[in-house]
C-alpha atoms as a PDB file:
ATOM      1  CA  UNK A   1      46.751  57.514 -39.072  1.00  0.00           C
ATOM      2  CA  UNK A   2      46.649  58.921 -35.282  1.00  0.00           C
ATOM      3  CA  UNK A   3      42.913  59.172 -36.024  1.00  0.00           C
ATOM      4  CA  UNK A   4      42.011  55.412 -36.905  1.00  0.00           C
ATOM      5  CA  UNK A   5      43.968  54.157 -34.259  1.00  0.00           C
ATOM      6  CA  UNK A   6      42.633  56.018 -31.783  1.00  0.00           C
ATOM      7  CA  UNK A   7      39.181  54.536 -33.464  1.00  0.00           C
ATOM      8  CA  UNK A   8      40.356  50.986 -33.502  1.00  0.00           C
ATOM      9  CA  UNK A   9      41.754  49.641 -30.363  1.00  0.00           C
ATOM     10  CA  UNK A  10      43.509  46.905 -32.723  1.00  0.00           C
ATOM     11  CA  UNK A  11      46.286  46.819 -34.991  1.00  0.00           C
ATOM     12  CA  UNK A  12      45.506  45.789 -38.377  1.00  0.00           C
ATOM     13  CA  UNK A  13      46.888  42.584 -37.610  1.00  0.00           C
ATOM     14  CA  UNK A  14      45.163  41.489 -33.963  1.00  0.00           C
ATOM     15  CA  UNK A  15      41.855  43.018 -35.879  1.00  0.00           C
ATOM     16  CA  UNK A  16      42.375  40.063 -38.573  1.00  0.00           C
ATOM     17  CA  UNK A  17      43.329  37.648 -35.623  1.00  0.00           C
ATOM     18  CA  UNK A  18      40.251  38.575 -33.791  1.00  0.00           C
ATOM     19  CA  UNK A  19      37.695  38.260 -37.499  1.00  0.00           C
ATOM     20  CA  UNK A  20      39.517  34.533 -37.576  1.00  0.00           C
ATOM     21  CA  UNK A  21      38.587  33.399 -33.971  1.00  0.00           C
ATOM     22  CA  UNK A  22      34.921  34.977 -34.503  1.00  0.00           C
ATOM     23  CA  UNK A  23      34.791  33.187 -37.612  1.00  0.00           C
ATOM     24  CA  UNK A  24      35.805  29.828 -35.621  1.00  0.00           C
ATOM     25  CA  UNK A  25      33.469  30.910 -33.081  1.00  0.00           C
ATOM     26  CA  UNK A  26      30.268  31.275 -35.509  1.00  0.00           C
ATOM     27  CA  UNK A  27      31.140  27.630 -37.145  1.00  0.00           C
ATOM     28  CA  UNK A  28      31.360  25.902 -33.639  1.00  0.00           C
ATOM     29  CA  UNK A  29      27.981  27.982 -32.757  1.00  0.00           C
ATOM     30  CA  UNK A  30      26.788  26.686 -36.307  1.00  0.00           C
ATOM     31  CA  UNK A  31      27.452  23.231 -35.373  1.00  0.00           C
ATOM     32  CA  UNK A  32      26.271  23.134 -31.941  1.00  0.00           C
ATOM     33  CA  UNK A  33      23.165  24.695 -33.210  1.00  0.00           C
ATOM     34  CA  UNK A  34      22.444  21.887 -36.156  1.00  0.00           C
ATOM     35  CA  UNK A  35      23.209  18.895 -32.970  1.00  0.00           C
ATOM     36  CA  UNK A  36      20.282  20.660 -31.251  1.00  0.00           C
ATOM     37  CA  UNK A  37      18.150  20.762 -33.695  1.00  0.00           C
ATOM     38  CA  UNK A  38      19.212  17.373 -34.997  1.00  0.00           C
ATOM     39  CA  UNK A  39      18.665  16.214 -31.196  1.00  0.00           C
ATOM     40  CA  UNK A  40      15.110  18.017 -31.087  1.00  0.00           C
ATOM     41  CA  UNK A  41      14.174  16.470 -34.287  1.00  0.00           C
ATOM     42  CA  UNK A  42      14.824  12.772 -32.765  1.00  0.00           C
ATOM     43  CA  UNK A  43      13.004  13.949 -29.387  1.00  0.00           C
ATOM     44  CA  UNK A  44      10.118  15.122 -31.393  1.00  0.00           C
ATOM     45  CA  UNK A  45       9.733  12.295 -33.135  1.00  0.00           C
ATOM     46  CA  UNK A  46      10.086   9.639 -30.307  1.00  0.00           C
ATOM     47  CA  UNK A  47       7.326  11.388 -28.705  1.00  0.00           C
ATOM     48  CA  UNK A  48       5.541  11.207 -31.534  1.00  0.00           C
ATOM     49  CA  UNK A  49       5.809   6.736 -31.932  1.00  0.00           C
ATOM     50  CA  UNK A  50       4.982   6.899 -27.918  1.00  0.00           C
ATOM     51  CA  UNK A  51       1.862   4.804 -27.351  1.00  0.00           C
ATOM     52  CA  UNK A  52      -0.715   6.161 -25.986  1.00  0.00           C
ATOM     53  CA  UNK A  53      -1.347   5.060 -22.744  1.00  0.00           C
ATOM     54  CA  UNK A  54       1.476   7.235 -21.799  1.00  0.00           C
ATOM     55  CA  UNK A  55      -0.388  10.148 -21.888  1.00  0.00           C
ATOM     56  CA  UNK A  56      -1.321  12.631 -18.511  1.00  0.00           C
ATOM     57  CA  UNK A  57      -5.234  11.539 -18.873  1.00  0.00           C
ATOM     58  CA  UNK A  58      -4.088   7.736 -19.148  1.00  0.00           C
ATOM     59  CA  UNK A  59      -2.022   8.222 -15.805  1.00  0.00           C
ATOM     60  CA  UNK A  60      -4.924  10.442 -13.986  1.00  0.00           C
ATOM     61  CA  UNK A  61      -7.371   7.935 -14.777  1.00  0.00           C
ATOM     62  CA  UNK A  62      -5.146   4.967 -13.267  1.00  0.00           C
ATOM     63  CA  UNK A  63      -4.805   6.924  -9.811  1.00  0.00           C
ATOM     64  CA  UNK A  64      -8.329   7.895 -10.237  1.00  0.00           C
ATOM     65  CA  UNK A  65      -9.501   4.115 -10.278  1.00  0.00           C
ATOM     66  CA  UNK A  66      -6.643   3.366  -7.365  1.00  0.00           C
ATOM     67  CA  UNK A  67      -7.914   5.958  -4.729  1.00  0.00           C
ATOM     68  CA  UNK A  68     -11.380   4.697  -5.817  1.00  0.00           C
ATOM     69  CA  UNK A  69     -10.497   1.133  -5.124  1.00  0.00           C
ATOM     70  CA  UNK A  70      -8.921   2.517  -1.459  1.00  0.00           C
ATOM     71  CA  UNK A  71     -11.902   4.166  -0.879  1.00  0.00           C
ATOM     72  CA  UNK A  72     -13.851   0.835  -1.655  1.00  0.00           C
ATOM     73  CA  UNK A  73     -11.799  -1.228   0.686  1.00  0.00           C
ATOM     74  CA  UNK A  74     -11.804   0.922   3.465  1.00  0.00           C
ATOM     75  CA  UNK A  75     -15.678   1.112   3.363  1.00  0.00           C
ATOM     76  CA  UNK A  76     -15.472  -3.011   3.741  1.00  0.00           C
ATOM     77  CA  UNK A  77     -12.992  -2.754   6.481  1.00  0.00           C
ATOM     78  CA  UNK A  78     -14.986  -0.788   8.366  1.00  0.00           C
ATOM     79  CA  UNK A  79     -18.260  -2.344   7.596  1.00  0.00           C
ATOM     80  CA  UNK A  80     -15.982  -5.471   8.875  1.00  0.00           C
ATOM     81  CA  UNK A  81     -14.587  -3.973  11.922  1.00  0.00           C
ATOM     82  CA  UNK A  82     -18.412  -2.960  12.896  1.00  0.00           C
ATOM     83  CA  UNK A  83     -19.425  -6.331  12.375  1.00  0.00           C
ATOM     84  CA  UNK A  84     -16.600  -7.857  14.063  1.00  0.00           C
ATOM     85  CA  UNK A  85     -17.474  -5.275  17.427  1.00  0.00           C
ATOM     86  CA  UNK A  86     -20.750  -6.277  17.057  1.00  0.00           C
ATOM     87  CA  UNK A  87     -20.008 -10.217  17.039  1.00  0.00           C
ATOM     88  CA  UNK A  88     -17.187  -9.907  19.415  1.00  0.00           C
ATOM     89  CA  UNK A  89     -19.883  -7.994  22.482  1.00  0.00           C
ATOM     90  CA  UNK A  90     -22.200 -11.495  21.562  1.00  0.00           C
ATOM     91  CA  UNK A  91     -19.531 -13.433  22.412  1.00  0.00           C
ATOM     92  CA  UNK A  92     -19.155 -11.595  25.894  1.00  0.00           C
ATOM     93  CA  UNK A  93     -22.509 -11.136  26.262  1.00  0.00           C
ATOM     94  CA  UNK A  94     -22.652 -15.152  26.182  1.00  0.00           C
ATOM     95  CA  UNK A  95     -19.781 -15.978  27.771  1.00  0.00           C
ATOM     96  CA  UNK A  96     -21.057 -13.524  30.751  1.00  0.00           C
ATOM     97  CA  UNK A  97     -24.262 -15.488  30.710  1.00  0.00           C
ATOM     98  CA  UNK A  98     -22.481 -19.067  31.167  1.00  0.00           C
ATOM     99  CA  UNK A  99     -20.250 -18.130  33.790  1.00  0.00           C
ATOM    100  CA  UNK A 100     -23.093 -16.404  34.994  1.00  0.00           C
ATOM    101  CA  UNK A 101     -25.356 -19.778  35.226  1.00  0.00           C
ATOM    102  CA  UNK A 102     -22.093 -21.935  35.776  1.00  0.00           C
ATOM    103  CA  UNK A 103     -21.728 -19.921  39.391  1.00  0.00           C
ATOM    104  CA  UNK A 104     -25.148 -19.961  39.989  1.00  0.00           C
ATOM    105  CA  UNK A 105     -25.800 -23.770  39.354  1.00  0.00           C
ATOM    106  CA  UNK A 106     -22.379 -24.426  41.408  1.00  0.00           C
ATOM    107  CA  UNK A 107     -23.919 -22.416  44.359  1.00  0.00           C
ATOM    108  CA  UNK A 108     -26.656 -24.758  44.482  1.00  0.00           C
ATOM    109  CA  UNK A 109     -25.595 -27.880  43.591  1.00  0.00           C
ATOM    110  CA  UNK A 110     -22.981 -27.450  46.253  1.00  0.00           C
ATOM    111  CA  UNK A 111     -25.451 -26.582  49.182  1.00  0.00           C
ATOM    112  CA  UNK A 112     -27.193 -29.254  48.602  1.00  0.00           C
ATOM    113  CA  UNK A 113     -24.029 -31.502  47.869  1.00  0.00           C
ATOM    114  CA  UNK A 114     -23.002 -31.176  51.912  1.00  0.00           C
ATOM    115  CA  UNK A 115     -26.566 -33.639  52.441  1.00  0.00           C
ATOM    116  CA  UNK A 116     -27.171 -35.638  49.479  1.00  0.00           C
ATOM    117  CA  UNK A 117     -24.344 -38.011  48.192  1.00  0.00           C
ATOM    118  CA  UNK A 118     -25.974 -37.718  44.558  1.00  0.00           C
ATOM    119  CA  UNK A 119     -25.992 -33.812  44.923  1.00  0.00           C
ATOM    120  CA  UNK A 120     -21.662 -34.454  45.485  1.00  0.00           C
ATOM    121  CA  UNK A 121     -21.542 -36.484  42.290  1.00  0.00           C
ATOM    122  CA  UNK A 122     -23.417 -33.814  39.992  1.00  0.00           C
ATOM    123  CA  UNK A 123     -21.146 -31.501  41.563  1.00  0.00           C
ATOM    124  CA  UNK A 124     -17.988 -33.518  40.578  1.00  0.00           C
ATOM    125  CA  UNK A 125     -19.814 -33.739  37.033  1.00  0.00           C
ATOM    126  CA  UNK A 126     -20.482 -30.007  37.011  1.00  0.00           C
ATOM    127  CA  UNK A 127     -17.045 -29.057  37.736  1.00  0.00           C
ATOM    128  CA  UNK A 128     -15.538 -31.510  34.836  1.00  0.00           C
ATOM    129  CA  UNK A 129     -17.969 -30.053  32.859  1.00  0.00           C
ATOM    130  CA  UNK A 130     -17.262 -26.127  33.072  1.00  0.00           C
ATOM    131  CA  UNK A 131     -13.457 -27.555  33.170  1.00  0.00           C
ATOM    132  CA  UNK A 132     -14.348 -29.086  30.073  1.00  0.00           C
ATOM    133  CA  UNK A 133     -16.249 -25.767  28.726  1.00  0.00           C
ATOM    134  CA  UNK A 134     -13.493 -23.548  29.791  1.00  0.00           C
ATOM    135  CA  UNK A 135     -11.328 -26.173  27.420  1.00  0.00           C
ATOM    136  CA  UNK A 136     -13.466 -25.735  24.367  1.00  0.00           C
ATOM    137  CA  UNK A 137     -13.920 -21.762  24.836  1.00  0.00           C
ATOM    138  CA  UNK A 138     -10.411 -21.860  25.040  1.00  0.00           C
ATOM    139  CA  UNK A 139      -9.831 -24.238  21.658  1.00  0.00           C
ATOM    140  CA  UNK A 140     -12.348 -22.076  20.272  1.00  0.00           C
ATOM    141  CA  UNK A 141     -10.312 -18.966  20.901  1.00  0.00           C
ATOM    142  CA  UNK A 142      -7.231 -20.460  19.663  1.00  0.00           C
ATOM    143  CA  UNK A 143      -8.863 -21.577  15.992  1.00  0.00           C
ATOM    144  CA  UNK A 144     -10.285 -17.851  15.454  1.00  0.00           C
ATOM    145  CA  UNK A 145      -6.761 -16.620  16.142  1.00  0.00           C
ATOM    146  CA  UNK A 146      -5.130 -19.178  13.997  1.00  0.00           C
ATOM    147  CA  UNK A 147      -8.228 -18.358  11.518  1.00  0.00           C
ATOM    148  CA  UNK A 148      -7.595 -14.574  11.432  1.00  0.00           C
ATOM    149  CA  UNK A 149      -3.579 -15.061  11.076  1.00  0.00           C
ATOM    150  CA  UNK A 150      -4.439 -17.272   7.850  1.00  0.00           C
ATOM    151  CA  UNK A 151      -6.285 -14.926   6.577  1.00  0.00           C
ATOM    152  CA  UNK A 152      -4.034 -11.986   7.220  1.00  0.00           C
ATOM    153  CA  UNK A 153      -1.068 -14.039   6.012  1.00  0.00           C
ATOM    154  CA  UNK A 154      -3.327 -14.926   2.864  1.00  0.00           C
ATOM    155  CA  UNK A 155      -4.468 -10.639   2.559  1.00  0.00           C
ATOM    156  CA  UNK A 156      -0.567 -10.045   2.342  1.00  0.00           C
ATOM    157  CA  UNK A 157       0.130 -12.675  -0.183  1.00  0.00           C
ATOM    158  CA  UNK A 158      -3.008 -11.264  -2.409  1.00  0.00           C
ATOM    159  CA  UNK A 159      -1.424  -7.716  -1.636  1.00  0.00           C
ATOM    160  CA  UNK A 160       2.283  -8.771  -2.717  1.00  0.00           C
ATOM    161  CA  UNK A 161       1.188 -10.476  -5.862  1.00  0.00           C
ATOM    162  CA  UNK A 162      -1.108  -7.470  -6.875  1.00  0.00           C
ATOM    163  CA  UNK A 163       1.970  -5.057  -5.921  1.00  0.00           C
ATOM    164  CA  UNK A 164       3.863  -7.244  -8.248  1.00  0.00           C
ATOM    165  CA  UNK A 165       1.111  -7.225 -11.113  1.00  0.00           C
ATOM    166  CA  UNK A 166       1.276  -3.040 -10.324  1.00  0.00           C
ATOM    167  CA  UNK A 167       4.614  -3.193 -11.366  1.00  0.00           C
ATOM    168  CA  UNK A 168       4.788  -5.025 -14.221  1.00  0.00           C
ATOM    169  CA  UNK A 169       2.281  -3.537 -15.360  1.00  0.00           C
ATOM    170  CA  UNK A 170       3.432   0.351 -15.163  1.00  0.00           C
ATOM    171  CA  UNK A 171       6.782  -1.238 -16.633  1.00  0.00           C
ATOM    172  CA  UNK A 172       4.861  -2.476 -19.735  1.00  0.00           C
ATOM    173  CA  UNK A 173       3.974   1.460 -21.243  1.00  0.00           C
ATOM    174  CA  UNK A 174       8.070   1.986 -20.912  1.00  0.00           C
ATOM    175  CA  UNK A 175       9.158  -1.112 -23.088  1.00  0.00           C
END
Protein backbone atom coordinates (compact mmCIF):
# COMPACT_ATOMS: atom_id res chain seq x y z
CA UNK A 1 0.00 0.00 0.00
CA UNK A 2 3.20 2.33 0.82
CA UNK A 3 4.03 1.58 -2.83
CA UNK A 4 0.83 2.99 -4.69
CA UNK A 5 0.73 5.88 -2.67
CA UNK A 6 3.92 6.87 -3.14
CA UNK A 7 2.79 6.33 -7.06
CA UNK A 8 -0.37 8.31 -6.74
CA UNK A 9 -0.12 11.65 -5.20
CA UNK A 10 -4.06 11.25 -4.51
CA UNK A 11 -6.13 9.42 -2.22
CA UNK A 12 -8.57 7.21 -3.75
CA UNK A 13 -11.07 9.66 -3.02
CA UNK A 14 -9.48 13.29 -4.35
CA UNK A 15 -8.40 10.85 -7.49
CA UNK A 16 -12.34 10.30 -8.08
CA UNK A 17 -12.92 14.10 -7.25
CA UNK A 18 -10.34 15.09 -9.70
CA UNK A 19 -11.89 12.22 -12.82
CA UNK A 20 -15.39 14.26 -11.93
CA UNK A 21 -14.08 17.88 -12.50
CA UNK A 22 -12.10 16.56 -15.75
CA UNK A 23 -15.17 15.01 -16.78
CA UNK A 24 -17.03 18.55 -16.25
CA UNK A 25 -14.15 20.04 -17.84
CA UNK A 26 -14.29 17.84 -21.22
CA UNK A 27 -18.31 18.55 -21.47
CA UNK A 28 -17.83 22.42 -21.10
CA UNK A 29 -14.77 21.98 -23.73
CA UNK A 30 -17.40 19.79 -25.74
CA UNK A 31 -19.81 22.51 -25.73
CA UNK A 32 -17.69 25.40 -26.34
CA UNK A 33 -16.29 23.48 -29.18
CA UNK A 34 -19.91 22.64 -30.97
CA UNK A 35 -20.77 26.96 -30.41
CA UNK A 36 -17.62 27.39 -32.55
CA UNK A 37 -18.28 25.32 -34.96
CA UNK A 38 -21.96 26.16 -34.92
CA UNK A 39 -20.67 29.95 -35.10
CA UNK A 40 -18.19 29.03 -38.09
CA UNK A 41 -20.90 27.27 -39.85
CA UNK A 42 -23.18 30.62 -39.82
CA UNK A 43 -19.91 32.74 -40.77
CA UNK A 44 -19.27 30.43 -43.59
CA UNK A 45 -22.35 30.60 -44.88
CA UNK A 46 -23.02 34.43 -44.70
CA UNK A 47 -20.00 34.77 -46.70
CA UNK A 48 -21.18 32.55 -48.90
CA UNK A 49 -25.01 34.75 -49.72
CA UNK A 50 -22.48 37.97 -49.84
CA UNK A 51 -22.96 39.63 -53.23
CA UNK A 52 -20.43 39.99 -55.18
CA UNK A 53 -19.37 43.29 -55.52
CA UNK A 54 -17.91 42.83 -52.16
CA UNK A 55 -15.14 41.11 -53.31
CA UNK A 56 -11.08 42.49 -53.10
CA UNK A 57 -11.05 42.82 -57.17
CA UNK A 58 -14.53 44.75 -56.97
CA UNK A 59 -12.91 47.22 -54.35
CA UNK A 60 -9.35 47.47 -56.34
CA UNK A 61 -11.09 48.25 -59.39
CA UNK A 62 -13.24 51.17 -57.68
CA UNK A 63 -9.91 52.91 -56.36
CA UNK A 64 -8.39 52.01 -59.59
CA UNK A 65 -11.08 54.12 -61.58
CA UNK A 66 -10.89 56.94 -58.54
CA UNK A 67 -7.05 57.65 -58.76
CA UNK A 68 -7.68 57.48 -62.55
CA UNK A 69 -10.37 60.06 -62.40
CA UNK A 70 -7.72 62.30 -59.99
CA UNK A 71 -5.27 61.85 -62.38
CA UNK A 72 -7.79 63.10 -65.14
CA UNK A 73 -8.72 66.19 -63.26
CA UNK A 74 -5.51 67.27 -62.34
CA UNK A 75 -4.34 67.09 -66.03
CA UNK A 76 -7.46 69.73 -66.71
CA UNK A 77 -6.45 71.84 -63.83
CA UNK A 78 -3.32 72.28 -65.00
CA UNK A 79 -4.06 72.54 -68.62
CA UNK A 80 -6.48 75.36 -66.94
CA UNK A 81 -4.02 77.02 -64.77
CA UNK A 82 -1.63 77.26 -68.06
CA UNK A 83 -4.30 78.74 -69.89
CA UNK A 84 -5.38 80.99 -67.25
CA UNK A 85 -1.26 82.30 -66.97
CA UNK A 86 -1.35 82.57 -70.40
CA UNK A 87 -4.69 84.78 -70.58
CA UNK A 88 -3.93 86.56 -67.43
CA UNK A 89 0.00 88.01 -69.09
CA UNK A 90 -2.64 89.24 -72.26
CA UNK A 91 -4.45 91.03 -70.00
CA UNK A 92 -1.20 92.86 -68.67
CA UNK A 93 0.29 92.91 -71.73
CA UNK A 94 -2.90 95.12 -72.79
CA UNK A 95 -3.48 96.89 -69.97
CA UNK A 96 0.43 97.96 -70.16
CA UNK A 97 -0.26 99.05 -73.69
CA UNK A 98 -3.34 101.45 -72.72
CA UNK A 99 -1.79 103.07 -69.95
CA UNK A 100 1.02 103.10 -72.10
CA UNK A 101 -0.90 105.20 -75.00
CA UNK A 102 -3.22 106.87 -72.27
CA UNK A 103 0.24 108.71 -70.88
CA UNK A 104 1.49 109.23 -74.08
CA UNK A 105 -1.70 110.87 -75.68
CA UNK A 106 -2.05 112.92 -72.21
CA UNK A 107 1.57 114.22 -72.76
CA UNK A 108 0.54 115.66 -75.91
CA UNK A 109 -2.71 116.69 -75.74
CA UNK A 110 -1.65 118.63 -72.70
CA UNK A 111 1.32 120.56 -74.41
CA UNK A 112 -0.63 121.60 -76.79
CA UNK A 113 -3.69 122.26 -74.37
CA UNK A 114 -1.52 125.40 -72.67
CA UNK A 115 -2.20 127.25 -76.57
CA UNK A 116 -5.22 125.94 -78.07
CA UNK A 117 -8.58 126.21 -76.10
CA UNK A 118 -9.88 123.05 -78.18
CA UNK A 119 -6.58 121.14 -77.25
CA UNK A 120 -7.98 121.96 -73.15
CA UNK A 121 -11.36 120.47 -74.00
CA UNK A 122 -9.97 117.07 -75.56
CA UNK A 123 -7.91 117.05 -72.61
CA UNK A 124 -10.92 117.37 -70.19
CA UNK A 125 -12.52 114.58 -72.56
CA UNK A 126 -9.39 112.45 -72.35
CA UNK A 127 -9.19 112.50 -68.72
CA UNK A 128 -13.13 111.50 -68.29
CA UNK A 129 -12.38 109.05 -70.61
CA UNK A 130 -9.35 107.00 -69.01
CA UNK A 131 -11.48 107.88 -65.66
CA UNK A 132 -14.13 106.20 -67.35
CA UNK A 133 -11.70 103.21 -68.64
CA UNK A 134 -10.13 102.83 -65.32
CA UNK A 135 -14.10 102.35 -64.21
CA UNK A 136 -14.82 99.59 -66.66
CA UNK A 137 -11.29 97.73 -66.11
CA UNK A 138 -12.23 97.94 -62.73
CA UNK A 139 -16.11 96.50 -63.25
CA UNK A 140 -14.45 94.14 -65.40
CA UNK A 141 -12.21 92.89 -62.64
CA UNK A 142 -14.92 92.71 -60.21
CA UNK A 143 -17.35 90.32 -62.62
CA UNK A 144 -14.29 87.77 -63.23
CA UNK A 145 -13.92 87.63 -59.45
CA UNK A 146 -17.56 87.31 -58.81
CA UNK A 147 -17.40 84.81 -61.99
CA UNK A 148 -14.63 82.60 -60.54
CA UNK A 149 -16.32 82.57 -56.85
CA UNK A 150 -19.59 81.16 -58.69
CA UNK A 151 -17.91 78.79 -60.13
CA UNK A 152 -15.85 77.65 -57.20
CA UNK A 153 -18.96 77.81 -55.01
CA UNK A 154 -20.74 75.72 -57.88
CA UNK A 155 -17.20 73.04 -58.05
CA UNK A 156 -17.92 72.52 -54.20
CA UNK A 157 -21.57 71.92 -54.53
CA UNK A 158 -20.79 69.30 -57.58
CA UNK A 159 -18.00 67.92 -55.13
CA UNK A 160 -20.45 67.62 -51.98
CA UNK A 161 -23.21 65.99 -53.92
CA UNK A 162 -20.74 63.46 -55.61
CA UNK A 163 -19.16 62.88 -51.95
CA UNK A 164 -22.69 62.19 -51.00
CA UNK A 165 -23.47 59.83 -54.09
CA UNK A 166 -19.77 58.11 -52.86
CA UNK A 167 -21.38 57.33 -49.85
CA UNK A 168 -24.43 56.01 -50.56
CA UNK A 169 -23.17 54.23 -52.81
CA UNK A 170 -20.30 52.19 -50.79
CA UNK A 171 -23.29 51.87 -48.16
CA UNK A 172 -25.43 50.02 -50.78
CA UNK A 173 -22.88 46.55 -50.98
CA UNK A 174 -23.42 46.51 -46.88
CA UNK A 175 -27.36 46.47 -46.88
Amino acid sequence: SSGINAEWPLRPGEFVEEIKLMRDEITTLASSIEQKDETLRNLQTEVENLPESVTRSTHTNKILEIVSRIRKQKAHITEIIRETKIVQKEINSLNGKIERSFIETDEMVFRHAKENEMCRTAYKLLANLQAEFNGLVRGLDDIGVINRELRDLEDLLQRKKEKSTDCDSALIPLL
